[in-house]
N, C-alpha and C. Protein backbone atom coordinates (compact mmCIF):
# COMPACT_ATOMS: atom_id res chain seq x y z
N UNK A 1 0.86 -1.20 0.00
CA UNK A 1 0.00 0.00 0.00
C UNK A 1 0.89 1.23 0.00
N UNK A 2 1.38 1.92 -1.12
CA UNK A 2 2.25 3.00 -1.27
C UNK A 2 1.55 3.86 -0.89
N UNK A 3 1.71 4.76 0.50
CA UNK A 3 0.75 5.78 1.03
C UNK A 3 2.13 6.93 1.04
N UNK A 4 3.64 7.03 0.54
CA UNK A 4 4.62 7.67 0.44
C UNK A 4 4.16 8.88 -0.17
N UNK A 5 4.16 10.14 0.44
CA UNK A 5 3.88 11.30 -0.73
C UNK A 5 2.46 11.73 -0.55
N UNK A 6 1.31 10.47 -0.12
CA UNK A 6 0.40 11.27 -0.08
C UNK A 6 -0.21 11.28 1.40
N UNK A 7 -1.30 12.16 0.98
CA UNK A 7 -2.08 12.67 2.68
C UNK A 7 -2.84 11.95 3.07
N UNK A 8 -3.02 11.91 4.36
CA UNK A 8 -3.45 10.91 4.89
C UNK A 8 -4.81 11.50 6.25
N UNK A 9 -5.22 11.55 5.96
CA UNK A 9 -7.05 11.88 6.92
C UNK A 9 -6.70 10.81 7.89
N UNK A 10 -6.84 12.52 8.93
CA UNK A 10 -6.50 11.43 11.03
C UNK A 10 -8.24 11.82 10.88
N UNK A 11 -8.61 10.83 11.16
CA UNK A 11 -10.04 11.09 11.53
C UNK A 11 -10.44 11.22 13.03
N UNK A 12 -10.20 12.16 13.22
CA UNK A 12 -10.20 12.86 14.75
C UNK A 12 -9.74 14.54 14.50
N UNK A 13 -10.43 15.06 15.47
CA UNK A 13 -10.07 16.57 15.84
C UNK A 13 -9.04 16.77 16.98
N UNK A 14 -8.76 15.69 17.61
CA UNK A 14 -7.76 15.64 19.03
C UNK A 14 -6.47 15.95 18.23
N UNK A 15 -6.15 17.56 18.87
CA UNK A 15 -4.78 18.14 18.61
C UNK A 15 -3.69 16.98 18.74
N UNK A 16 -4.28 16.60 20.25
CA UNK A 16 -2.69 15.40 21.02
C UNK A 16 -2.31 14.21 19.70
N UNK A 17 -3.20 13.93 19.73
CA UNK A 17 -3.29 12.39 18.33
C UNK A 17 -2.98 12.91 16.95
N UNK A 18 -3.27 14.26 16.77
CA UNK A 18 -2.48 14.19 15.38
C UNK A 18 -0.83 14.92 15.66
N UNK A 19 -0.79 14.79 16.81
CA UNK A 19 0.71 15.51 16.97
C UNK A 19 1.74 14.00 16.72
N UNK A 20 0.98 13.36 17.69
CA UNK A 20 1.81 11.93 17.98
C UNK A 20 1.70 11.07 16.74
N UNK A 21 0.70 11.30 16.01
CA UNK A 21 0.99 10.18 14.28
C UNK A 21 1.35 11.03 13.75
N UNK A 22 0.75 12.46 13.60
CA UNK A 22 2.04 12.85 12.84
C UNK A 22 3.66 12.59 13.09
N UNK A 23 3.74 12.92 13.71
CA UNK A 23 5.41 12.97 14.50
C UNK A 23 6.21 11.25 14.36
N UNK A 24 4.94 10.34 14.54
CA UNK A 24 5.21 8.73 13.84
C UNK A 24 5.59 8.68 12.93
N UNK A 25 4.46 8.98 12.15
CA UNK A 25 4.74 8.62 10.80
C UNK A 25 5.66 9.69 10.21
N UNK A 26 6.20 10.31 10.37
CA UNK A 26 7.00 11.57 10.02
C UNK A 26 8.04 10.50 8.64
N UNK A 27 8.69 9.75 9.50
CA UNK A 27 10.08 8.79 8.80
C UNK A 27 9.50 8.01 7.22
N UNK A 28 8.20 7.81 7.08
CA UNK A 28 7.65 7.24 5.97
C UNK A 28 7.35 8.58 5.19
N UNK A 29 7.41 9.73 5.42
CA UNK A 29 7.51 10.97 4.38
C UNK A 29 5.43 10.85 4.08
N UNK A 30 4.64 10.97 4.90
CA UNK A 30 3.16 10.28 4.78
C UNK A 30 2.71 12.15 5.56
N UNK A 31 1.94 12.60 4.66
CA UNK A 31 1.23 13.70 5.16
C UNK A 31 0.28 13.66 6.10
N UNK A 32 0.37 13.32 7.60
CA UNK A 32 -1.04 13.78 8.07
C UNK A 32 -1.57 14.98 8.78
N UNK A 33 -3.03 15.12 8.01
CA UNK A 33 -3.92 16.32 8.32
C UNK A 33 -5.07 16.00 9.30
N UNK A 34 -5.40 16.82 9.88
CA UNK A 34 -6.86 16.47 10.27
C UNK A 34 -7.97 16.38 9.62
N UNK A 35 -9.05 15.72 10.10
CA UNK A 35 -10.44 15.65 9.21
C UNK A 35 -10.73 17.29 9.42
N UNK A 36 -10.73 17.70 9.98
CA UNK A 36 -11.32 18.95 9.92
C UNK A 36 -10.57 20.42 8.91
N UNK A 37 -9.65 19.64 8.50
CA UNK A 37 -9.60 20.17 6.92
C UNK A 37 -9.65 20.09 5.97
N UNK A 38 -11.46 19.11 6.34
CA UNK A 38 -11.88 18.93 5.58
C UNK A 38 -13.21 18.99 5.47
N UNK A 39 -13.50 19.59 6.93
CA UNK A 39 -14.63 19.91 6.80
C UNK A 39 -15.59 18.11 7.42
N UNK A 40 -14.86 17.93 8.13
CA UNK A 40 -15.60 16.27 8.36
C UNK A 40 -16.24 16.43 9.54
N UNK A 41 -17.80 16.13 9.60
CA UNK A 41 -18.08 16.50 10.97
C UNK A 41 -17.52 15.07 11.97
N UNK A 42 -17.68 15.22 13.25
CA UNK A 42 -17.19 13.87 13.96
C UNK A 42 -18.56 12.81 14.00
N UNK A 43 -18.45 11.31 13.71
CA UNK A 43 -18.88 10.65 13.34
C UNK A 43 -19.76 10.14 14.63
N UNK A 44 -21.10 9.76 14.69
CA UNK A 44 -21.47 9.09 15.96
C UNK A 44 -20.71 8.14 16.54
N UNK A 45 -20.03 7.73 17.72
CA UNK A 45 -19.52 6.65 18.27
C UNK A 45 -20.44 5.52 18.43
N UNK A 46 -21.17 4.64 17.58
CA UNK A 46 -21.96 3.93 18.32
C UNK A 46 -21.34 2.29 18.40
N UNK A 47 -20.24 2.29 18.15
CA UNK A 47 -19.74 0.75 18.44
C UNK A 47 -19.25 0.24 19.96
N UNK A 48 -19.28 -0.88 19.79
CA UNK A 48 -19.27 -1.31 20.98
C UNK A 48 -18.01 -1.74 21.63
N UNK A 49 -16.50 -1.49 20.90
CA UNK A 49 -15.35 -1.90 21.03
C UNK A 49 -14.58 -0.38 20.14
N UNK A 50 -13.52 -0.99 20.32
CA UNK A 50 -12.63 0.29 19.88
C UNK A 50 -12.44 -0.02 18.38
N UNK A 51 -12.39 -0.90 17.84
CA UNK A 51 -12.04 -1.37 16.13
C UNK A 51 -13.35 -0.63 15.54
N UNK A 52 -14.76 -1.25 16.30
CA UNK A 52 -15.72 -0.94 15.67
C UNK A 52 -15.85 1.00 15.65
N UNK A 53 -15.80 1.30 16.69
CA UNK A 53 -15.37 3.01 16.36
C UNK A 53 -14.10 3.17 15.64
N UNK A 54 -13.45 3.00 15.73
CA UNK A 54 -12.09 3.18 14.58
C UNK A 54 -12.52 3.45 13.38
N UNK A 55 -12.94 2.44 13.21
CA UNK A 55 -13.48 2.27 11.60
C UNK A 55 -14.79 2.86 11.16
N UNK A 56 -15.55 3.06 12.10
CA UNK A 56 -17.00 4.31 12.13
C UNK A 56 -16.33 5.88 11.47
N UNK A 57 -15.09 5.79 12.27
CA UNK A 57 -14.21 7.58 11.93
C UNK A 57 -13.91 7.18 10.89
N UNK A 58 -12.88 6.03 10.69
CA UNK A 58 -12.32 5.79 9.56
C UNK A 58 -12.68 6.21 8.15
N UNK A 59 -13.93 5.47 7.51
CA UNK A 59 -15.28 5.58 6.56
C UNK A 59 -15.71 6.64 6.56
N UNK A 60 -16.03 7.82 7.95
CA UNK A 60 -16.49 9.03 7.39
C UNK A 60 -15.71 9.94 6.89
N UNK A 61 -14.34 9.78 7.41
CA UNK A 61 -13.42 10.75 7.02
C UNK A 61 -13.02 10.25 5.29
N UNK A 62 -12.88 9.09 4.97
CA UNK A 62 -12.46 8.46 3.72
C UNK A 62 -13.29 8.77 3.33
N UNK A 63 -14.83 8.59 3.10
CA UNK A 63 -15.97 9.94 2.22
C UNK A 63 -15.96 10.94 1.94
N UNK A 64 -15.76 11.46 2.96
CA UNK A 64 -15.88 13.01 2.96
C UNK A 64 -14.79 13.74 2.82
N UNK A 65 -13.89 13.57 2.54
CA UNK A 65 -12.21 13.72 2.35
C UNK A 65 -12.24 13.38 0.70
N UNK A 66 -11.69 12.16 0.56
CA UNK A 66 -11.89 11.26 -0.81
C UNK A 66 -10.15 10.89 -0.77
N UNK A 67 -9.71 11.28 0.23
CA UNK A 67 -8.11 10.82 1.03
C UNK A 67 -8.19 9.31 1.76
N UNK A 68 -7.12 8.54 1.29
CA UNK A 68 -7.46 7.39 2.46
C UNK A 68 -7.47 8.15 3.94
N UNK A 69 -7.81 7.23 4.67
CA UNK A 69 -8.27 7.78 5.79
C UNK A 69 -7.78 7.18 7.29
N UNK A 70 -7.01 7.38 8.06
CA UNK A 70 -6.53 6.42 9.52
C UNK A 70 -7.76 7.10 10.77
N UNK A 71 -8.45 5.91 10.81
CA UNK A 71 -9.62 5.55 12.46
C UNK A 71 -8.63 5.63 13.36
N UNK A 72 -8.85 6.60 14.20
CA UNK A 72 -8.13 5.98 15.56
C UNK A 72 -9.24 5.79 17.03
N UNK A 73 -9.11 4.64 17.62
CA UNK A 73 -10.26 5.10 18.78
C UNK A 73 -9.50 4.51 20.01
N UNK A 74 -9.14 5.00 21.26
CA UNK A 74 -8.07 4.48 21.94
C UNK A 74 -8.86 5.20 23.48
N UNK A 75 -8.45 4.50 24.67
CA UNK A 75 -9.28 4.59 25.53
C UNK A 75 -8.35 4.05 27.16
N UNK A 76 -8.83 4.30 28.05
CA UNK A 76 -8.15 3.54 29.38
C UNK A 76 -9.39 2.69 29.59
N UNK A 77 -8.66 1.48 29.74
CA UNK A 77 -9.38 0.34 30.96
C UNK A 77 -9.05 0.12 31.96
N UNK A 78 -9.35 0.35 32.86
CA UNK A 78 -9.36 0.07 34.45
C UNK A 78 -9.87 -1.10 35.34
N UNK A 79 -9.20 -2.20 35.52
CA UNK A 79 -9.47 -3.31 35.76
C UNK A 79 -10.82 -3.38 36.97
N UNK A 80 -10.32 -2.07 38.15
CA UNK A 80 -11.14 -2.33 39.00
C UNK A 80 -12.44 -1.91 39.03
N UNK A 81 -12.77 -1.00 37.52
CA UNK A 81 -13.52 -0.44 36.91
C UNK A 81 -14.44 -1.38 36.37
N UNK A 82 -13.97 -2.94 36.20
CA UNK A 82 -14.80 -3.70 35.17
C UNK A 82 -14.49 -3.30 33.99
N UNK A 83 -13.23 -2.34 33.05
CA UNK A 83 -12.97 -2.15 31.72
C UNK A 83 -13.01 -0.83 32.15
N UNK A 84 -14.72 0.09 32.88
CA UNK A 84 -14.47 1.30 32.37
C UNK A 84 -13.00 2.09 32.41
N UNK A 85 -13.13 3.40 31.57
CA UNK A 85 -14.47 4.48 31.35
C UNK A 85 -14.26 3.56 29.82
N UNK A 86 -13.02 2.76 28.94
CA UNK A 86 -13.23 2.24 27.61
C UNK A 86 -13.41 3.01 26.57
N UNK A 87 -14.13 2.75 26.01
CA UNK A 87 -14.84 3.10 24.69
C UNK A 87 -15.34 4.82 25.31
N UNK A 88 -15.41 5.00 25.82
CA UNK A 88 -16.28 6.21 26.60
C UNK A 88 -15.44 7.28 27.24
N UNK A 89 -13.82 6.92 27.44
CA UNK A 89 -13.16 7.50 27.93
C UNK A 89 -13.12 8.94 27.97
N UNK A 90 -13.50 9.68 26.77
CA UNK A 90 -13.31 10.58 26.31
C UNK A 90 -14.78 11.52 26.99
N UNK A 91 -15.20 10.58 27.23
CA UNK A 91 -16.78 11.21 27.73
C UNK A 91 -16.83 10.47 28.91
N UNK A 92 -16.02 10.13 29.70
CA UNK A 92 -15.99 10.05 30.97
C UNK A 92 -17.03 10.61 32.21
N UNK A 93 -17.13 11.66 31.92
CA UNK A 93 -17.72 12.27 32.66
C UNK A 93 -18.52 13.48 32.13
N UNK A 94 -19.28 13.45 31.34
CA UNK A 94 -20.26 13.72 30.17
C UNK A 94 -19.66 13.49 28.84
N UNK A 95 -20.57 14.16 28.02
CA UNK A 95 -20.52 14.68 26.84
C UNK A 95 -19.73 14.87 26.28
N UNK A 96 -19.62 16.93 27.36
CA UNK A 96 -18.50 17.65 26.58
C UNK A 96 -17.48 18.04 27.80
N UNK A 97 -16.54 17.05 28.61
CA UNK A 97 -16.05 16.86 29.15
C UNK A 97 -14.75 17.35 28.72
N UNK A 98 -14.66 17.80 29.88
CA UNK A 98 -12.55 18.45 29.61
C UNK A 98 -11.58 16.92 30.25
N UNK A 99 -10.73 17.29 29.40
CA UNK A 99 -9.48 16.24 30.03
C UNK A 99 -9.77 15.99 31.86
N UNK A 100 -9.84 17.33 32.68
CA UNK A 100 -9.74 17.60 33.85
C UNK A 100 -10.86 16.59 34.49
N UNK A 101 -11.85 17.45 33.58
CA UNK A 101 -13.30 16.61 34.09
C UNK A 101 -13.30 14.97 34.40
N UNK A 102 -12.70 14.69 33.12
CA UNK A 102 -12.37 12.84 33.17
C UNK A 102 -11.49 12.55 34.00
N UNK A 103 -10.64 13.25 34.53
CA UNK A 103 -9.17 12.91 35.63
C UNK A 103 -10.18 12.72 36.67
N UNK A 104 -10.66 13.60 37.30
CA UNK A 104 -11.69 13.90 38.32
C UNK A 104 -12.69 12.78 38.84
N UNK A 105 -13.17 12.17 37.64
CA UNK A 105 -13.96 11.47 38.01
C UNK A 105 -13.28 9.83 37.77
N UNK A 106 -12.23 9.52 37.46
CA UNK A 106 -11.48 8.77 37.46
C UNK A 106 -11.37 8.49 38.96
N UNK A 107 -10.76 9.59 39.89
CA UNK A 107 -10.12 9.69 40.77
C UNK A 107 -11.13 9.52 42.07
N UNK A 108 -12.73 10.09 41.58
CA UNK A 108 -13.70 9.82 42.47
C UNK A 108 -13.90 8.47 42.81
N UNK A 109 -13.85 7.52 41.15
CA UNK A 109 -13.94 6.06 41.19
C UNK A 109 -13.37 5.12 41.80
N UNK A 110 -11.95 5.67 41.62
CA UNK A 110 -11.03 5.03 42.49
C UNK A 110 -10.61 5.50 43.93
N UNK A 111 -11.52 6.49 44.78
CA UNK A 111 -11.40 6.89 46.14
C UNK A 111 -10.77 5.44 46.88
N UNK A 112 -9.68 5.76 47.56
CA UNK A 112 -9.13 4.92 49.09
C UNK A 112 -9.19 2.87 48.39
N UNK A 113 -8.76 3.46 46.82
CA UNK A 113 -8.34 2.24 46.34
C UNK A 113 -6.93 1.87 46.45
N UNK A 114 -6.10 1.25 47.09
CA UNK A 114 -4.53 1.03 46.97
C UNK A 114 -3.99 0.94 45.89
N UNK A 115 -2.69 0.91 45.28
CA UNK A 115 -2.20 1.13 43.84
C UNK A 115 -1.97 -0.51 43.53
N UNK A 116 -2.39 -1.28 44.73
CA UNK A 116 -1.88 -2.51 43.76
C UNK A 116 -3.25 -2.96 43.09
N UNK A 117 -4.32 -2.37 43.49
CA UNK A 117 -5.82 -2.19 42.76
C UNK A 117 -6.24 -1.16 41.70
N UNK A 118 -5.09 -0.67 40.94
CA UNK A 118 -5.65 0.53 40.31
C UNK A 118 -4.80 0.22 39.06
N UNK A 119 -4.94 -1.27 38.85
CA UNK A 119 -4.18 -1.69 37.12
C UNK A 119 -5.06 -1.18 36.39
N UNK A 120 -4.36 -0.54 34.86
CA UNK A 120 -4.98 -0.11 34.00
C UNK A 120 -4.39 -0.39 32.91
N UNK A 121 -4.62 -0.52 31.45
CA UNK A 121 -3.87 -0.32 30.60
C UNK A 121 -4.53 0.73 29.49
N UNK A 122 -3.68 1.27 28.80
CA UNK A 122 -4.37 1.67 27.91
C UNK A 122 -4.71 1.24 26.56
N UNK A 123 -5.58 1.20 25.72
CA UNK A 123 -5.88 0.51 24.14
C UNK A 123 -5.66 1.77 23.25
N UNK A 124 -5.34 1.36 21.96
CA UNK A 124 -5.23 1.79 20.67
C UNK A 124 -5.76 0.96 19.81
N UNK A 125 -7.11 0.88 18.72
CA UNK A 125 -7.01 0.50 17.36
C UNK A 125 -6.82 1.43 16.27
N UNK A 126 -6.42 1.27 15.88
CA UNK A 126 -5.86 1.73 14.27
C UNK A 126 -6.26 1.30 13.22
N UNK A 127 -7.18 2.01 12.31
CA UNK A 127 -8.05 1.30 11.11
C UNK A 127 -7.63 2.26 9.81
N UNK A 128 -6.71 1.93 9.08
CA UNK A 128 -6.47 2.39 8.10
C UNK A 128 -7.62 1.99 6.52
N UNK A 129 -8.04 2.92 5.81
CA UNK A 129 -8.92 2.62 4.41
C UNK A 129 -8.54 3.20 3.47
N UNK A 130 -8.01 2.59 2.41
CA UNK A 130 -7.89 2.90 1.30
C UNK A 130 -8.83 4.00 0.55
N UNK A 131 -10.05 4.06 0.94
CA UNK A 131 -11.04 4.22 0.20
C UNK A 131 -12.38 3.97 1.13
N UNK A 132 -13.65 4.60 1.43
CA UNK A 132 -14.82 4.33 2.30
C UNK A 132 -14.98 3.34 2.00
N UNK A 133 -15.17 2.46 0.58
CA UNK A 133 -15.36 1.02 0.56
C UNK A 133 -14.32 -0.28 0.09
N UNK A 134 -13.02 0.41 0.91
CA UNK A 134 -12.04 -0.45 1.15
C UNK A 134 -12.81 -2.10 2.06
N UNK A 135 -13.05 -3.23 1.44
CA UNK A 135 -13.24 -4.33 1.57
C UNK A 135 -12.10 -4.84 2.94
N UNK A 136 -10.82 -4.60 2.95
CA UNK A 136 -9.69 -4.85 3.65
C UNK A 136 -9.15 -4.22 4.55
N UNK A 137 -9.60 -3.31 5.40
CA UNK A 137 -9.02 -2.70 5.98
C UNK A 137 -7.53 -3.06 6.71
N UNK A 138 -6.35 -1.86 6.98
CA UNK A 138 -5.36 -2.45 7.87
C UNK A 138 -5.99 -2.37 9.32
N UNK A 139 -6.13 -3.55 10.04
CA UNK A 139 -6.22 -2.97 11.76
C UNK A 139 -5.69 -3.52 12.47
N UNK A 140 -4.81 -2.36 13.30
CA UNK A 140 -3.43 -2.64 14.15
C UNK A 140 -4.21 -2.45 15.56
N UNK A 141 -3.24 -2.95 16.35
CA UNK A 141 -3.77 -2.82 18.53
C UNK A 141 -2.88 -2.31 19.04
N UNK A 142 -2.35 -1.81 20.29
CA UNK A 142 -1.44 -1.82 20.80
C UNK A 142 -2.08 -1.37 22.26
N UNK A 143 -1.35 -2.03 23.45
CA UNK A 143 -1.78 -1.69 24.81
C UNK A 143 -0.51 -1.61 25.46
N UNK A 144 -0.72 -0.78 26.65
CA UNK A 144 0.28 0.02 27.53
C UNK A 144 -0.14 -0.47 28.93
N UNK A 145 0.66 -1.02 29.41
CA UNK A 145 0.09 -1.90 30.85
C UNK A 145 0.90 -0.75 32.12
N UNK A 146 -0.16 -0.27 33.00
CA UNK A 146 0.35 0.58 34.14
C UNK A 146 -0.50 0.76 35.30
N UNK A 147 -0.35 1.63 36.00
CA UNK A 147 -1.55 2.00 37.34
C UNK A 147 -1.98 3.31 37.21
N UNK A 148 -2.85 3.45 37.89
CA UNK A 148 -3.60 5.14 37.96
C UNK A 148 -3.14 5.82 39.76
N UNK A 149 -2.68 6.76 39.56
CA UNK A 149 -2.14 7.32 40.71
C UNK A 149 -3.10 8.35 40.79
N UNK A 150 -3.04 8.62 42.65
CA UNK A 150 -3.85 9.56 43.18
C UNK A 150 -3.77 10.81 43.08
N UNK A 151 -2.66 11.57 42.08
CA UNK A 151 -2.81 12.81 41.80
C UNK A 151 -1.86 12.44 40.34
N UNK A 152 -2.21 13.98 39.82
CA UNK A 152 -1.78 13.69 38.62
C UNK A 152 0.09 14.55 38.52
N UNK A 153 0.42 13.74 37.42
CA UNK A 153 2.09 14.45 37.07
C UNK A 153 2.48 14.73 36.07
N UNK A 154 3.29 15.76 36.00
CA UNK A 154 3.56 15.38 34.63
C UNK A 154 3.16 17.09 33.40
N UNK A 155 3.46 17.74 32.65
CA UNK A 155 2.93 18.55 31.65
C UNK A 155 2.75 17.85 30.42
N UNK A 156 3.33 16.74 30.11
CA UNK A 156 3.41 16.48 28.61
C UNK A 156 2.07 15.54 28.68
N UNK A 157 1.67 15.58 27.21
CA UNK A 157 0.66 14.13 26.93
C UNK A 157 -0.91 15.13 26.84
N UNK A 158 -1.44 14.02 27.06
CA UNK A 158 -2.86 14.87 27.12
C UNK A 158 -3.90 13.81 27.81
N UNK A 159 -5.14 13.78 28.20
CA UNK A 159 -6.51 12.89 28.48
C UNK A 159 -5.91 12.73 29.44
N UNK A 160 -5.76 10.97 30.14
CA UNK A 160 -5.07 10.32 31.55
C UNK A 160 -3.55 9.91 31.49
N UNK A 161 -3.19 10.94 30.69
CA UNK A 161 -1.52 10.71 30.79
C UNK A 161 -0.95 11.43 31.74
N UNK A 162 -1.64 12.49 32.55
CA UNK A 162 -0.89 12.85 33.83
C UNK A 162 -1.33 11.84 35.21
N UNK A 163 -2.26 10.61 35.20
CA UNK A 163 -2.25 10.05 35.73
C UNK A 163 -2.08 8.19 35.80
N UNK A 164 -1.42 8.19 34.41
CA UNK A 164 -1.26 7.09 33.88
C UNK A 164 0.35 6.62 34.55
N UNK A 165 0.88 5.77 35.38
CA UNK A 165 1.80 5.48 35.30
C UNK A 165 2.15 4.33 35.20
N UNK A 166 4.01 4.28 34.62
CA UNK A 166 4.55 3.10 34.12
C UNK A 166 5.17 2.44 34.91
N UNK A 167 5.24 2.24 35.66
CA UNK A 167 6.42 1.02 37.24
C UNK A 167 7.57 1.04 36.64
N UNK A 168 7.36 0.40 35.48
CA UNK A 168 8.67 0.00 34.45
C UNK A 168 9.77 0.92 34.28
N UNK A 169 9.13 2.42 34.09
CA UNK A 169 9.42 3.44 33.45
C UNK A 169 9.71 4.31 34.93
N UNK A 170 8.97 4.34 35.86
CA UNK A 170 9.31 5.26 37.01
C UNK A 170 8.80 6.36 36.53
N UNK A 171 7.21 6.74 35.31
CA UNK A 171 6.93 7.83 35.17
C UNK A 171 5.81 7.74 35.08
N UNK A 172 5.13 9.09 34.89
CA UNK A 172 3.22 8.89 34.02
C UNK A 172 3.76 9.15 32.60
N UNK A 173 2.55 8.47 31.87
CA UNK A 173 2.74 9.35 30.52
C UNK A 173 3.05 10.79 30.27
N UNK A 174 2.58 11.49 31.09
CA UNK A 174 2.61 13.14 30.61
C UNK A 174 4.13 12.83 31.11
N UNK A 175 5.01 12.15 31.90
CA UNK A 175 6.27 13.24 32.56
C UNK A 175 7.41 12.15 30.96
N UNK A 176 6.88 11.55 30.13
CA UNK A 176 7.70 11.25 29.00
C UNK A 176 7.91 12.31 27.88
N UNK A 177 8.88 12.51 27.38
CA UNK A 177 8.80 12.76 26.36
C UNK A 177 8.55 12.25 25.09
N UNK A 178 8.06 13.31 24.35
CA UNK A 178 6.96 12.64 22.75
C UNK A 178 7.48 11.16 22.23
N UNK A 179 8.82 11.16 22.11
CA UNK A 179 9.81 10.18 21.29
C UNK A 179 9.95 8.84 22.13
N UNK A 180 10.16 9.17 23.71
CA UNK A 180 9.68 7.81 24.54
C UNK A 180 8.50 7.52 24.72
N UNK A 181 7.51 8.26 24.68
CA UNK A 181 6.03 8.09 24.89
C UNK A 181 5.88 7.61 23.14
N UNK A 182 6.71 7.94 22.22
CA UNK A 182 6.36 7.00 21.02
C UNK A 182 6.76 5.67 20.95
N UNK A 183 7.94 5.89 21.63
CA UNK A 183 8.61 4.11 21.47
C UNK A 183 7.71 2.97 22.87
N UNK A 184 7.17 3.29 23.49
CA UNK A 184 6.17 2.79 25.01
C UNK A 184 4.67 2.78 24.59
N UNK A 185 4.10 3.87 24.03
CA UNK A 185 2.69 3.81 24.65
C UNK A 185 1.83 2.84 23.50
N UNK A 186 0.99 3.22 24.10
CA UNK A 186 -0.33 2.13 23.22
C UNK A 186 -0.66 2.61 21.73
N UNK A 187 -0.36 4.02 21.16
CA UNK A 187 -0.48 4.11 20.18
C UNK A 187 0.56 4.13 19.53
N UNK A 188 2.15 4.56 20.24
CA UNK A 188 3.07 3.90 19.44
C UNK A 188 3.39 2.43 19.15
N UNK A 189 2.93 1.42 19.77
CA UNK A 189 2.84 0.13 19.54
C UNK A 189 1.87 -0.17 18.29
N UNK A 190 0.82 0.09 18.49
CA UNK A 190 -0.20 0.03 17.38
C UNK A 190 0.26 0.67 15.89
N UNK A 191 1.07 1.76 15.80
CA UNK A 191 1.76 2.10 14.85
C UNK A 191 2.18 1.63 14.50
N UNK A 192 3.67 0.77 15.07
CA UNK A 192 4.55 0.40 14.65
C UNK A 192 3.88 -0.93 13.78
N UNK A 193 3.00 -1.25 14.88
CA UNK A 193 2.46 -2.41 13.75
C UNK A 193 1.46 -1.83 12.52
N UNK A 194 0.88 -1.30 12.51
CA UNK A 194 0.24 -0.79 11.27
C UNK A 194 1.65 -0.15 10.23
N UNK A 195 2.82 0.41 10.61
CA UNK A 195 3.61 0.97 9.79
C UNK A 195 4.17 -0.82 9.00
N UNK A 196 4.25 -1.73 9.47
CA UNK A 196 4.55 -2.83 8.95
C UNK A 196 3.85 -3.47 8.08
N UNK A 197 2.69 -3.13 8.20
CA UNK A 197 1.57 -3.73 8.16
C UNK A 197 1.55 -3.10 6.13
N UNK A 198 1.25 -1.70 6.58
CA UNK A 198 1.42 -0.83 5.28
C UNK A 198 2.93 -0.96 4.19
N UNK A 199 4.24 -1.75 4.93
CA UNK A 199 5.26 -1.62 4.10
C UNK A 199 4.92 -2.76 3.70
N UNK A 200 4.18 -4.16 4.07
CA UNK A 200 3.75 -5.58 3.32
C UNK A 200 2.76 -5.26 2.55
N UNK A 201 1.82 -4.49 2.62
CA UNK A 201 0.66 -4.22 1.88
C UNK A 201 1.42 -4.10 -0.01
């Protein structure tokens, strides 16, 4: 799938996510823009997993663009949560919820929980389309295994990356920088496999 040279539709308006694929994919010489220059409104979420929204963005942006198009739908699961907030992350705590708002109520959930109860990881799918009625889609995963801490750290990142931390790492997401938070997190994993994925295509 020679995507070298041309542009590529993030089907999302999240500044953070087109900083971090852009900045990915930078080394394959691959243009990405946002849908919203293109005028794409944001697509209903109504799937029930993260592939199935992936690919909901995916298809509207590949229409309405006429650019192939990369779905991204990526989320925290919280074990002691039962999965939540998931698929919903982003609306955590309504609608039209600020990053803050979702930290907040994260943190309500997990009141006078100990950290060896507050496993989380985070998900990435990645749904690349040729075309809205690409038959084949590419779809890549990638997850980031860590805990949720009782206050947040950190300036860099964005959503629950100031309260996302790595044991491994001795950090949260926000206190990484872009290039280690590319080579670690859940959507640089998912990349790397979709960037493979696209040089076999």
């Amino acid at each position: 799938m020679a995507l070298e040279g041309k542009t590529l539709v993030l089907a999302s308006g999240n500044a953070g996510k087109l900083r971090e694929l852009a900045h990915l994919l930078q080394p394959l010489h691959i243009d990405v823009v946002s849908q919203a220059e293109f005028a794409v409104e944001p697509v209903e979420e109504t799937g029930l997993t993260f592939v199935e929204n992936a690919l909901l963005k995916a298809r509207a942006a590949a229409r309405a663009s006429g650019q192939p198009a990369l779905g991204d739908d990526s989320g925290l699961v919280v074990d002691a949560l039962e999965g939540r907030p998931g698929i919903r992350s982003a609306r955590f705590a309504g609608e039209q919820a600020s990053d803050e708002d979702n930290n907040r109520q994260l943190l309500e959930a997990l009141a006078d929980l100990p950290r060896d109860r507050r496993t989380a990881c985070f998900h990435c799918c990645l749904v690349l389309l040729r075309s809205p009625e690409d038959p084949a889609p590419i779809i890549a995963h990638g997850v980031w295994h860590g805990q949720i801490l009782d206050d947040p750290r950190g300036e860099h990142g964005f959503g629950y990356d100031p309260l996302f931390y790595d044991p491994q790492l001795g950090a949260t997401a926000a206190e990484l920088r872009m290039e280690e938070k590319a080579r670690v997190s859940h959507r640089g994993r998912a990349l790397a496999r979709l960037i493979e994925a696209i040089k076999e295509a």
